[in-house]
Protein backbone atom coordinates (compact mmCIF):
# COMPACT_ATOMS: atom_id res chain seq x y z
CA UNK A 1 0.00 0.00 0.00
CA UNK A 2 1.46 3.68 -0.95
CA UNK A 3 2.14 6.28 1.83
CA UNK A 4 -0.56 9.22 1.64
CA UNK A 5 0.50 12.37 0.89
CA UNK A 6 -1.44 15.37 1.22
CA UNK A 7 -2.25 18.04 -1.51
CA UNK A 8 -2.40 22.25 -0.72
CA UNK A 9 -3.02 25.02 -3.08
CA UNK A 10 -4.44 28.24 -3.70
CA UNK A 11 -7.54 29.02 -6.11
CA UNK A 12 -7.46 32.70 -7.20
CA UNK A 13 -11.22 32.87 -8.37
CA UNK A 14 -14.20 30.70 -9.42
CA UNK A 15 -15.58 30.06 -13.12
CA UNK A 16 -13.02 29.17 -15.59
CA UNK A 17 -10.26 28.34 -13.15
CA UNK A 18 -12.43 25.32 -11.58
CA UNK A 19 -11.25 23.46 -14.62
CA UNK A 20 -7.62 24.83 -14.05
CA UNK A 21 -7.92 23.64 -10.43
CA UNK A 22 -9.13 20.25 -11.25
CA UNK A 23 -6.12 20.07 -13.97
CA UNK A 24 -3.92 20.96 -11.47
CA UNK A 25 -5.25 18.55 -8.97
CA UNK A 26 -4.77 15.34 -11.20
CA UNK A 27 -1.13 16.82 -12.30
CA UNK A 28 0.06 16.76 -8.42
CA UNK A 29 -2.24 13.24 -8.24
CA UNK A 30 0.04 11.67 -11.40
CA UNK A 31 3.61 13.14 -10.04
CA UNK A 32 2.69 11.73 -6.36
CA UNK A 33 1.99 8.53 -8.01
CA UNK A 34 4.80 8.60 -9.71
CA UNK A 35 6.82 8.78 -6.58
CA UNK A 36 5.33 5.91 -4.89
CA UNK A 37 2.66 7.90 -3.06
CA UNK A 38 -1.44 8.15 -2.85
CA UNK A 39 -3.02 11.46 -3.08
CA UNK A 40 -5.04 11.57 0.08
CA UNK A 41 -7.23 15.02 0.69
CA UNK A 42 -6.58 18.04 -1.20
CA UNK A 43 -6.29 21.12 0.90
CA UNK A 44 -7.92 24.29 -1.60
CA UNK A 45 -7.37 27.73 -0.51
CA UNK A 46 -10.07 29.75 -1.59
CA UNK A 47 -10.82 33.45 -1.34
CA UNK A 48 -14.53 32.65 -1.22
CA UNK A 49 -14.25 30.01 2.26
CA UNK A 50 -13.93 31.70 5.44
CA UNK A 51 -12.23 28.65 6.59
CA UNK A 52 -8.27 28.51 5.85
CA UNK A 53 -7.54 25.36 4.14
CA UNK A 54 -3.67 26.14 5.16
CA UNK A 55 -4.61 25.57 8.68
CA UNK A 56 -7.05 22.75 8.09
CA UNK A 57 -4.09 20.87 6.42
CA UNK A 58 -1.64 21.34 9.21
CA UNK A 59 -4.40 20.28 12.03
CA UNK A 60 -4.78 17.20 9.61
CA UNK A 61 -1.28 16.49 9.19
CA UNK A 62 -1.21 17.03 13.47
CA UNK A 63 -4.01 14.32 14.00
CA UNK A 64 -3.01 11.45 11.24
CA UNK A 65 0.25 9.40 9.88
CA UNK A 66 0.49 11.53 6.69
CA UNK A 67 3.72 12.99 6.89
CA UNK A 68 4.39 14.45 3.17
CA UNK A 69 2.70 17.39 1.32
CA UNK A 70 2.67 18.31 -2.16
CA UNK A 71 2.35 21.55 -3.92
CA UNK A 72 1.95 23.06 -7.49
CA UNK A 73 4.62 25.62 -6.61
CA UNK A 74 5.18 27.75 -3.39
CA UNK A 75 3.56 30.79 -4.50
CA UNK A 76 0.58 28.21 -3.22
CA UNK A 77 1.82 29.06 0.25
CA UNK A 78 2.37 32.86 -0.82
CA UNK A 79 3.57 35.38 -3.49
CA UNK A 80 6.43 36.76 -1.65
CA UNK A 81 10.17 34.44 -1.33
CA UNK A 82 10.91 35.37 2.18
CA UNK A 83 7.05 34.58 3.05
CA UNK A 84 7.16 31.19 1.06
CA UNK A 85 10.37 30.16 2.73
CA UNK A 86 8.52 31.33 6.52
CA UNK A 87 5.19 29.25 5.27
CA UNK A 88 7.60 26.28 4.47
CA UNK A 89 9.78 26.49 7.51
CA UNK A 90 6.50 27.02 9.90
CA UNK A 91 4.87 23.67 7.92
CA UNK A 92 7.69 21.80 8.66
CA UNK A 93 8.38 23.18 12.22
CA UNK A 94 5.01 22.38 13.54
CA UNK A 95 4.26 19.10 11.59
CA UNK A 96 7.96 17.38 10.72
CA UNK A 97 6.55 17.30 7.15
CA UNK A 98 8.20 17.16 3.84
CA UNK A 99 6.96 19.31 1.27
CA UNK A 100 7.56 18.16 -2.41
CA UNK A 101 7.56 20.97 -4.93
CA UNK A 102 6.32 20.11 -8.24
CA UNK A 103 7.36 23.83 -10.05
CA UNK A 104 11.73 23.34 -9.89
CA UNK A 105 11.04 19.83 -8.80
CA UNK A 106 11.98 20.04 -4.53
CA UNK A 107 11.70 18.90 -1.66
CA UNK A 108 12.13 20.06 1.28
CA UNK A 109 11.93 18.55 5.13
CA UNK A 110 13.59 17.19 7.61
CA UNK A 111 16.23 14.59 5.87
CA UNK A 112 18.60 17.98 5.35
CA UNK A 113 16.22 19.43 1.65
CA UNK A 114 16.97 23.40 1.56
CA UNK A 115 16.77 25.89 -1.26
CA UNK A 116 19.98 25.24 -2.34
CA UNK A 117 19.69 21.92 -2.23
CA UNK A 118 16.53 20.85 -3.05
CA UNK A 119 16.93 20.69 -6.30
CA UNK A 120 16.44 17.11 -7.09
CA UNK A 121 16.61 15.80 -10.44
CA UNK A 122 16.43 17.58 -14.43
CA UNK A 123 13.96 14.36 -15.35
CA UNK A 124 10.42 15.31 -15.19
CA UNK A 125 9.67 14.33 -12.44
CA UNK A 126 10.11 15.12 -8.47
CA UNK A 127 12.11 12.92 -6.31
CA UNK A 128 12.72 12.92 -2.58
CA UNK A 129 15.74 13.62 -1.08
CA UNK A 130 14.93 11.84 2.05
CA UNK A 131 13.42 8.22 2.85
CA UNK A 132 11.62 6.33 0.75
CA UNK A 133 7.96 6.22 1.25
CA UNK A 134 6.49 3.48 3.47
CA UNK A 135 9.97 3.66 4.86
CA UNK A 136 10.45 4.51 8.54
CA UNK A 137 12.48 7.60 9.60
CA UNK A 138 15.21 7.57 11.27
């Protein structure tokens, strides 16, 4: 059985971009295939729900095994650099999570991924730095 890994990103607006979200969905759904994992629930920032899916995601992540998170690209987690990087490091602070970065193909987390570093492969593909999935940590 494949690991679950969780899905976050933002929706700008409604109409036209439902079918852009639903692309996008089933893009991060074939890439965590791809890397041996099952894309569980799909966290949707919307400007329209009161409710933050950002925090919804990193209650869920609190309460249940899933330990992996995968994004479009991290202006998902906000427009700025230095506030992507604070979004990232606060994600993995509070939930020991990896985040795997479709856009640049990263991942970052706690088996040593950075900025610098996380770049993981030129295929097109992403691929972990860390452990395997289904595998233990260390």
């Amino acid at each position: 059985m494949r690991p679950a890994i969780y899905g976050y990103m933002r929706v700008v607006s409604g109409g036209e971009m439902d079918d852009e979200s639903e692309r996008a969905k089933e893009e991060l759904a074939v890439y965590a295939r791809r890397e041996g994992f099952t894309l569980d629930q799909m966290f949707m920032e919307n400007i329209w729900c009161s409710e933050s899916a950002f925090y919804a995601m990193l209650d869920a992540l609190k309460r249940h095994e899933v330990k992996d998170i995968i994004v479009p690209s991290l202006w998902h987690f906000a427009r700025l650099p230095g506030l992507q990087d604070a979004m990232r490091q606060h994600v993995e602070q509070e939930t020991g999570a990896r985040i795997w970065v479709v856009q640049g193909r990263r991942c970052y987390g706690e088996l040593g991924g950075s900025p610098s570093s996380g770049v993981v492969d030129s295929s097109p593909h992403i691929r972990s730095t860390g452990r395997a999935p289904g595998s233990a940590a260390s």
